[in-house]
Every structure is written in C-alpha cells, then in structure tokens.
Protein backbone atom coordinates (compact mmCIF):
# COMPACT_ATOMS: atom_id res chain seq x y z
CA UNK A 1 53.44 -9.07 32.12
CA UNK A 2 55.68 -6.50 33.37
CA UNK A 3 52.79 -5.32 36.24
CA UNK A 4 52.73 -9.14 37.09
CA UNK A 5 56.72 -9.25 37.37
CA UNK A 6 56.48 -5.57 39.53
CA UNK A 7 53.54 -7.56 42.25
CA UNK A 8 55.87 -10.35 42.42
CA UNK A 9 58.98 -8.67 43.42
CA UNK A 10 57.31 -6.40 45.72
CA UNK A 11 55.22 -9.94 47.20
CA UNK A 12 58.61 -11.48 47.85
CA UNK A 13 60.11 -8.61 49.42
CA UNK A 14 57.72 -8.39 51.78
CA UNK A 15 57.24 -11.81 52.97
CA UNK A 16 61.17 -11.39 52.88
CA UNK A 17 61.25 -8.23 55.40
CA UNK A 18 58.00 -10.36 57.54
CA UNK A 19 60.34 -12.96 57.78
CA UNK A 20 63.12 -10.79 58.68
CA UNK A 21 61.05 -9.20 61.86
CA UNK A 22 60.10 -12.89 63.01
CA UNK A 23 63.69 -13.85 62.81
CA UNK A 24 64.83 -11.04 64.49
CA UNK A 25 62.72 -11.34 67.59
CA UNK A 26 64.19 -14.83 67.93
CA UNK A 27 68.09 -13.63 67.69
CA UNK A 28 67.38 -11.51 70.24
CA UNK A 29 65.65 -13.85 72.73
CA UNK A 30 68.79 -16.33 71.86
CA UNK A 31 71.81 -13.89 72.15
CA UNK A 32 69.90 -12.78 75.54
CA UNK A 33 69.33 -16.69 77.06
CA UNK A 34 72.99 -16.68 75.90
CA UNK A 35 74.24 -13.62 77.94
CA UNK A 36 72.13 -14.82 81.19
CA UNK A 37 73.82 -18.15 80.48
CA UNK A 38 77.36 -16.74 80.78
CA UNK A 39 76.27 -15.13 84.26
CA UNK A 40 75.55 -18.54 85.64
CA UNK A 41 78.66 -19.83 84.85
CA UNK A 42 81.02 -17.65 85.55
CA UNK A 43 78.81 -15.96 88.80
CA UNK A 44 80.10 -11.93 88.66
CA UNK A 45 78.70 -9.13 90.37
CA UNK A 46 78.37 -11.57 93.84
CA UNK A 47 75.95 -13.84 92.55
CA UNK A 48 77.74 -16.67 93.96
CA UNK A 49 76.97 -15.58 97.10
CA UNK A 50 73.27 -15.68 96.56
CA UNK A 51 71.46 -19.04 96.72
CA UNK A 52 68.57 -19.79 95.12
CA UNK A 53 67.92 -16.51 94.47
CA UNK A 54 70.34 -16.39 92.54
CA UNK A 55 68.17 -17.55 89.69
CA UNK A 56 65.80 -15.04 90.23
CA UNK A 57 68.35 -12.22 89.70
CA UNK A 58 69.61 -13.92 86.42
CA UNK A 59 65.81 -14.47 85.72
CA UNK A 60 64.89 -10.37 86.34
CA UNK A 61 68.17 -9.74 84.22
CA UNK A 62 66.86 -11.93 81.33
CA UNK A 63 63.71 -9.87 81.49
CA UNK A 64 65.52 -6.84 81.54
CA UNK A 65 67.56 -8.12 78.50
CA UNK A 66 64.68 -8.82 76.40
CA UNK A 67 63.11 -4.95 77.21
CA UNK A 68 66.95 -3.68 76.40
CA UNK A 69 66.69 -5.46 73.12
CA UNK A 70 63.11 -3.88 72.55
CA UNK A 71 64.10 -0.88 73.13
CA UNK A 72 67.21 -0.81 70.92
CA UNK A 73 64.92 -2.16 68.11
CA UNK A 74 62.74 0.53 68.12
CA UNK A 75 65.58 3.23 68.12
CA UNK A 76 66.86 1.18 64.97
CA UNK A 77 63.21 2.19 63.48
CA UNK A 78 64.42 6.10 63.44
CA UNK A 79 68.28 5.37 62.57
CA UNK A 80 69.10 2.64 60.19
CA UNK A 81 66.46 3.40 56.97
CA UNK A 82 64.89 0.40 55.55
CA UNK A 83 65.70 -1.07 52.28
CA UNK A 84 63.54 -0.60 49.23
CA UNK A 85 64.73 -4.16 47.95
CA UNK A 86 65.85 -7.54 48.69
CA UNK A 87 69.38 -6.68 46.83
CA UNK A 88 69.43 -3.42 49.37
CA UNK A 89 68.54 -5.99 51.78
CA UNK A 90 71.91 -7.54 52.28
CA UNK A 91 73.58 -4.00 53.33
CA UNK A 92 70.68 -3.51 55.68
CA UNK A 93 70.97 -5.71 57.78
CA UNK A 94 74.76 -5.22 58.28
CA UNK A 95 74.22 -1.48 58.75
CA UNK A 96 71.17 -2.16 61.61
CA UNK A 97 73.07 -5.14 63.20
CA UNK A 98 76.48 -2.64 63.70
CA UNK A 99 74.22 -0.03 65.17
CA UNK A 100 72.26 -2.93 67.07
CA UNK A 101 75.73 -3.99 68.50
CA UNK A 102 76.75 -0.04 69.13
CA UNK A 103 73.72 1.14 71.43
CA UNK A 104 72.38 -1.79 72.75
CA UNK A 105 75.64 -2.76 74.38
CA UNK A 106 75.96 0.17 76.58
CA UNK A 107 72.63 0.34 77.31
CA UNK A 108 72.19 -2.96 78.55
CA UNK A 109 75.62 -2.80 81.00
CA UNK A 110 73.71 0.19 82.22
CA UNK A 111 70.55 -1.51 82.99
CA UNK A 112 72.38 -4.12 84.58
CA UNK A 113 74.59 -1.50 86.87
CA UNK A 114 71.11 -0.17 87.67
CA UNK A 115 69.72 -3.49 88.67
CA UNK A 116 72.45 -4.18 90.83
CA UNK A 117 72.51 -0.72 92.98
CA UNK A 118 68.53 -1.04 93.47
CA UNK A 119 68.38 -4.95 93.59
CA UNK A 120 71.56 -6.37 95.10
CA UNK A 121 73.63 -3.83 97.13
CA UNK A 122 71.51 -4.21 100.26
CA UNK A 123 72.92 -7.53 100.59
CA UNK A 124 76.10 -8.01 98.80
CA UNK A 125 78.31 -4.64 98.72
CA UNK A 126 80.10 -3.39 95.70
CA UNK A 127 76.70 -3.35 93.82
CA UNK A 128 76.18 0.57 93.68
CA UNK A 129 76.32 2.55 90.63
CA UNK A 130 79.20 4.12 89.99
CA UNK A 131 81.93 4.34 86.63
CA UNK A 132 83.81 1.47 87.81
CA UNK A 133 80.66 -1.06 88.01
CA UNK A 134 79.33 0.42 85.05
CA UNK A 135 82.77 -0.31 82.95
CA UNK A 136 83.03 -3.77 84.66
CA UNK A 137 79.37 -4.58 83.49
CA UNK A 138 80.24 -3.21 79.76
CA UNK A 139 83.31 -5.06 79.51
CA UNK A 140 81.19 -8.53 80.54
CA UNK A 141 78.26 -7.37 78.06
CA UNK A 142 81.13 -6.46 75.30
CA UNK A 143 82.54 -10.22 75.52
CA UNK A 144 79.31 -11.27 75.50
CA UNK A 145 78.13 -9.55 72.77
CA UNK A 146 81.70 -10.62 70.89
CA UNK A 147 80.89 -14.14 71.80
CA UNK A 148 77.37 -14.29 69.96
CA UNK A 149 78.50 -12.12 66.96
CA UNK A 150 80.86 -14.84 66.12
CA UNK A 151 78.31 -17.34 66.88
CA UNK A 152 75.76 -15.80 64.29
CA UNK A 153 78.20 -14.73 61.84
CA UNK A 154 79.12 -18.35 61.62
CA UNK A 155 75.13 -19.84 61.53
CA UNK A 156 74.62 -17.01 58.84
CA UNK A 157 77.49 -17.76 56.79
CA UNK A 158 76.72 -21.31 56.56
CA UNK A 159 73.30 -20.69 55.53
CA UNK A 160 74.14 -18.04 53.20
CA UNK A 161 76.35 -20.77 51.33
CA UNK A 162 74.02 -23.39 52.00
CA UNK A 163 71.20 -20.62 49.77
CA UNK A 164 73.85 -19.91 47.22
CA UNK A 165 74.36 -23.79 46.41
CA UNK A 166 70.82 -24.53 45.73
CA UNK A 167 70.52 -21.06 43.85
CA UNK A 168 73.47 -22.07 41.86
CA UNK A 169 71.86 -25.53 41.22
CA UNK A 170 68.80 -24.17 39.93
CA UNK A 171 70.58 -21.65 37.11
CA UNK A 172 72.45 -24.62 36.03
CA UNK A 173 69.26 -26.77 35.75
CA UNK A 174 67.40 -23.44 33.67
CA UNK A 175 70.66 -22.70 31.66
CA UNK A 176 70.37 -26.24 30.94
CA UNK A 177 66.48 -26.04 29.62
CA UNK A 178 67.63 -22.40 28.12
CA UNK A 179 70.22 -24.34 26.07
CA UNK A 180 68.08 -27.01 25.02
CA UNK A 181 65.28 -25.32 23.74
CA UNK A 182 67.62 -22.84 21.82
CA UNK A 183 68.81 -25.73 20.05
CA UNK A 184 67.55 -26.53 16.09
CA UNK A 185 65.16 -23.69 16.64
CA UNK A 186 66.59 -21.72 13.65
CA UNK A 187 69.96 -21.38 11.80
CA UNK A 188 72.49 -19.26 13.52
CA UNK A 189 72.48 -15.71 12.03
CA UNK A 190 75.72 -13.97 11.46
CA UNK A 191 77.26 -11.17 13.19
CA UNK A 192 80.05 -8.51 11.97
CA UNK A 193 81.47 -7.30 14.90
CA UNK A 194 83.00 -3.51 14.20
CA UNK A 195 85.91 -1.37 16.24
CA UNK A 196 87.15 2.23 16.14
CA UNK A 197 89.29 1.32 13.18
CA UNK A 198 88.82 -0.85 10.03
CA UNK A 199 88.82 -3.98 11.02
CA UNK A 200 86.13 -6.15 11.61
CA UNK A 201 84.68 -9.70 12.55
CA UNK A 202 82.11 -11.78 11.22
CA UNK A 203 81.13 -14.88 13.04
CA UNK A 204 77.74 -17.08 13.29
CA UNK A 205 76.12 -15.99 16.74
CA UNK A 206 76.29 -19.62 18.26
CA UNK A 207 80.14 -20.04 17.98
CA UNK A 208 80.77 -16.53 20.19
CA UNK A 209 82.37 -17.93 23.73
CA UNK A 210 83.15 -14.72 25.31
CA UNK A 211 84.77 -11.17 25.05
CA UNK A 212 87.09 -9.87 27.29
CA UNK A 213 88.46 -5.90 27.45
CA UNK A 214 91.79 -5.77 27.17
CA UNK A 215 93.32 -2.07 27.75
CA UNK A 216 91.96 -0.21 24.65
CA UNK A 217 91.00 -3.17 23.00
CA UNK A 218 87.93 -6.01 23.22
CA UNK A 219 89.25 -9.93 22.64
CA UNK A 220 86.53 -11.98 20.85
CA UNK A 221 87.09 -15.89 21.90
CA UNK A 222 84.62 -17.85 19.52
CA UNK A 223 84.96 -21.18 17.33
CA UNK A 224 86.43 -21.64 14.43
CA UNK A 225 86.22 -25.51 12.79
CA UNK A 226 85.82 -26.67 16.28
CA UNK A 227 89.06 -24.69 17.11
CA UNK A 228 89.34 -22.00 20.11
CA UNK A 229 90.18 -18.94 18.45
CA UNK A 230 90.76 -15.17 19.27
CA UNK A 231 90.72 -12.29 17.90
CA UNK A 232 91.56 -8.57 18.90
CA UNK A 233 89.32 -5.63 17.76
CA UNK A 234 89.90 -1.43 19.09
CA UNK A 235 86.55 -0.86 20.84
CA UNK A 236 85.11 -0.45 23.75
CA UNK A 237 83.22 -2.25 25.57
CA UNK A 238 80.04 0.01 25.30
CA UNK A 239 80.31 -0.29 21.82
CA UNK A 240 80.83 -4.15 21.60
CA UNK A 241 77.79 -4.60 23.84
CA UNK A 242 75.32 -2.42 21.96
CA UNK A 243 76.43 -4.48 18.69
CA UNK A 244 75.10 -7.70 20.64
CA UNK A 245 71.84 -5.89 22.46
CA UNK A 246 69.97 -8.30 19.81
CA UNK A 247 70.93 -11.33 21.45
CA UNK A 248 69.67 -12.18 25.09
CA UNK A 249 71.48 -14.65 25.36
CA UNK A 250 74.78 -12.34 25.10
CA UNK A 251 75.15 -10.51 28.25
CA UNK A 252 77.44 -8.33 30.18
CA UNK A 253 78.23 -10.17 33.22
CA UNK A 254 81.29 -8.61 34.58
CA UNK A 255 83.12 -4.88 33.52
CA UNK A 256 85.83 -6.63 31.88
CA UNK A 257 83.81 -9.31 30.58
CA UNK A 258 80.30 -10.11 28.25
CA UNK A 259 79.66 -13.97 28.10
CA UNK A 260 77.68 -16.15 25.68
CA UNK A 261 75.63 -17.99 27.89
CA UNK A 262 74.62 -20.63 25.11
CA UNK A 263 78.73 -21.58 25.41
CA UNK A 264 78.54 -21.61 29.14
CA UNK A 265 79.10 -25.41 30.54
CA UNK A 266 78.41 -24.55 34.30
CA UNK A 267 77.73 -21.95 36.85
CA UNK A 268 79.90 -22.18 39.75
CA UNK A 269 79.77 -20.55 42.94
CA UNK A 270 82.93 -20.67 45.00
CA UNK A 271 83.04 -18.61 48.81
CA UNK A 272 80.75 -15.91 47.69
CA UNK A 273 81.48 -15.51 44.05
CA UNK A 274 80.28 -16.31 41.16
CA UNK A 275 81.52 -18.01 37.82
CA UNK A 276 80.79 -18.73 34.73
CA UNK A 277 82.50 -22.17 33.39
CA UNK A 278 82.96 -21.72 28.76
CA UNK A 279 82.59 -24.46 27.09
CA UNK A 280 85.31 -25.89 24.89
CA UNK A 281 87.87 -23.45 26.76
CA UNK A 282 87.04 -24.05 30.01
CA UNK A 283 87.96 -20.61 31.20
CA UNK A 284 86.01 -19.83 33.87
CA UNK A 285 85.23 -15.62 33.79
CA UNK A 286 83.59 -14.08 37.40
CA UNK A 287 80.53 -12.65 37.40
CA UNK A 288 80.35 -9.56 39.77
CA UNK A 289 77.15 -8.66 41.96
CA UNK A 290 76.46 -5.73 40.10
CA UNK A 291 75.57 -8.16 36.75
CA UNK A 292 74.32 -11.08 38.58
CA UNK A 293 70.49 -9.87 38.47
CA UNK A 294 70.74 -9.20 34.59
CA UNK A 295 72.41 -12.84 34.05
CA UNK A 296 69.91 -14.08 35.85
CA UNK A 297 67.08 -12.45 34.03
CA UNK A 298 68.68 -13.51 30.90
CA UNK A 299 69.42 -17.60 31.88
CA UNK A 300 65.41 -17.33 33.07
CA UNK A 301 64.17 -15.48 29.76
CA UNK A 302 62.76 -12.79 31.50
C-alpha cells in the first residue's frame, strides 16, 4: 500500500512538471506576441518610417524573441534546481520565473540593439549599437516585461483560487463521508489528558473540539452536557499531541493549534489560507501550509 501511495505521488509529479514544460513554452510564445504587439503600436526605434516592411522587422524580432526565450530557458536548466515535489513546486517556479525575468530581459534588449545596427541603420539612422540604444531598448523590454508580469500574475492568481475552491470543496465533501462513517461505529473511548503538574482531564474522545497553546499552558475546548467548555492544563504541546497520536482523527494542524476534525463543521479557504470552521463554537482556527498535507492525509484516511 505504501509502494502504491510512493508510484502515485511520483506519477502525479511528473505529469505535473510535463505539464509545467508544455505550459511554459506557451507563456513564452504569449509574453513574446505581446512584446512585438507593443512595437506596433507605439512604432520606436524608426519603424514608423518603414512601410510594409515594417512587419517584417517586427516579424524577424518575434523570431528573435522566441530564440531569446529559448535560450534563457536552457540557462534556467544549470541555475534554478528543480524541485523534488509538487509542494517544492510552488517555490520553483517563483525562483525560475525571477531569474527568467533577470537574464532574459537584458538579453533580449541586446538582441534587439543588435538587430537594429545590422538590420535597420542602413536606412533609418540612430540604429547603431551603442550604450544609449542599448538602455533605450532595455527600458522598452523592462515595461514590457512589467506589463506581462502583471498580466500573468493576475491569470495565475485567479486560477490558483479558482484550484483552491474546488480543493476546498472536495475535503468538505470527504470530511463529510469521514464523519459519517465514524458515526455508531463504536462507543467513544475515554481519554485522561495529563500536564507537567497534577492535574488532569478526562473526556470521551468524540466531545474534544480543539486545543489551543496558550504561553506555558494547552486550553482543551470540548463538550460538556451539550455545553462549550474549557479547560487549562501546564503542557506542552509535544506532550498533548503524543497523548492523542491514537486518534487520526486528532491532528496538529497549526503550531498553536491541534483540531478534532470529527467537530469540524467546514473547511474554509479565504485569499490563500486555510480554516478550519468547530462545530458548536464556531471558532474558526487557521491551518498553516506546513500542516495542510498531514490534515489532508488524515480527512482522506490515508
């Protein structure tokens, strides 16, 4: 079971770095048939002057582009070092898309300073290389480059919440089944929950809501005759949580916080984060990235 878990992950994350590659190639072309697009309009380095031809320039720098874009790609190979998971996936692609933005900018406004000196000075002057066309051709390729950042940030974004929705949906519909299936299964067994000092806690399993560490001390939130109670115990949280390794459903899902996911009403995802809505209470506790993968695990019974 555990070798058939292992092929799975590593099936997914390559279809997810397959897709990645795909995706990639088609950014590129995009952000470049954006950059040409800008030269149209706004017509620097002379090209107003030209007629028709014009479009053959703007159709040579596309070209040109599309090898800059290669190019940086396969520099990216030897400085930004893959990811050996999805989760390490995330930081990846920030890292190579900085470093994307870093070389291939310059090296594309000198491409295009090249192309003009060799392609266009014979007919318009100006065009030969020298610092000052080079600057005015990184400048243009900087706001360009600005221009489709913002662009992608905001397609990316919106998918990326559009994912976390329908991810969020789906661990309410399985923390649903989870719940059901837990219950009449067997009679809630008892817990005594122990600190540094004397005092203690017993409580059936089922009526835990959550714990949360408060300075040197761990507050138990559980039911008592249908009533929200609490209760304050001197532990840590290490010592809480290996008192409730047992129970799978009783997991750790922030620092400050471990959470009875049998008491949780709802999973809610709100601008990136995650929450966890208790029943009765309706306190809502956060669930930090670090501990999403283990709540996860737990809400699916893995």
């Amino acid at each position: 079971m555990v070798l058939g878990r292992m092929t799975e992950k590593i099936r997914t994350f390559v279809d997810y770095m397959n897709k990645g590659r795909k995706e990639t190639i088609t950014i590129r072309i995009i952000s470049t048939t954006f950059m040409v697009v800008a030269l149209a309009v706004f017509k620097p380095f002379g090209l107003d002057a030209w007629q028709w031809q014009a479009y053959v320039h703007l159709l040579a720098l596309w070209v040109l582009g599309i090898m800059s874009c290669m190019m940086t790609e396969g520099v990216l190979k030897y400085v930004v070092k893959k990811p050996r998971s999805i989760e390490q996936g995330v930081s990846y692609i920030i890292r190579r898309n900085l470093w994307f933005q870093i070389i291939n900018t310059p090296l594309i406004a000198l491409v295009i300073c090249l192309y003009r000196h060799f392609a266009m000075n014979d007919k318009i002057g100006g065009n030969q290389l020298s610092w000052s066309n080079y600057f005015e051709s990184l400048v243009i390729i900087a706001f360009c480059s600005f221009a489709i950042g913002l662009y992608w940030r905001f397609k990316f974004r919106s998918r990326y919440l559009a994912s976390e929705l329908r991810e969020t949906k789906q661990l309410n519909e399985q923390l649903l089944k989870s719940q059901e299936s837990a219950k009449g299964t067997q009679p809630s067994s008892c817990i005594t929950l122990t600190g540094t000092t004397s005092e203690t806690l017993t409580l059936p399993v089922s009526d835990l809501l959550y714990i949360e560490a408060v300075g040197n001390y761990m507050k138990v939130f559980y039911l008592y005759e249908g009533q929200v109670r609490d209760d304050m115990l001197r532990a840590t949280s290490k010592q809480i949580e290996d008192q409730l390794h047992t129970y799978p459903m009783i997991v750790r899902c922030h620092r400050a916080f471990l959470a009875n996911l049998g008491q949780v009403e709802q999973i809610v995802s709100r601008s990136g984060t995650t929450q966890l809505l208790i029943k009765h209470c309706h306190k809502s506790i956060p669930v930090s990235r670090s501990n999403m993968a283990q709540v996860k695990e737990a809400i699916k019974g893995v």
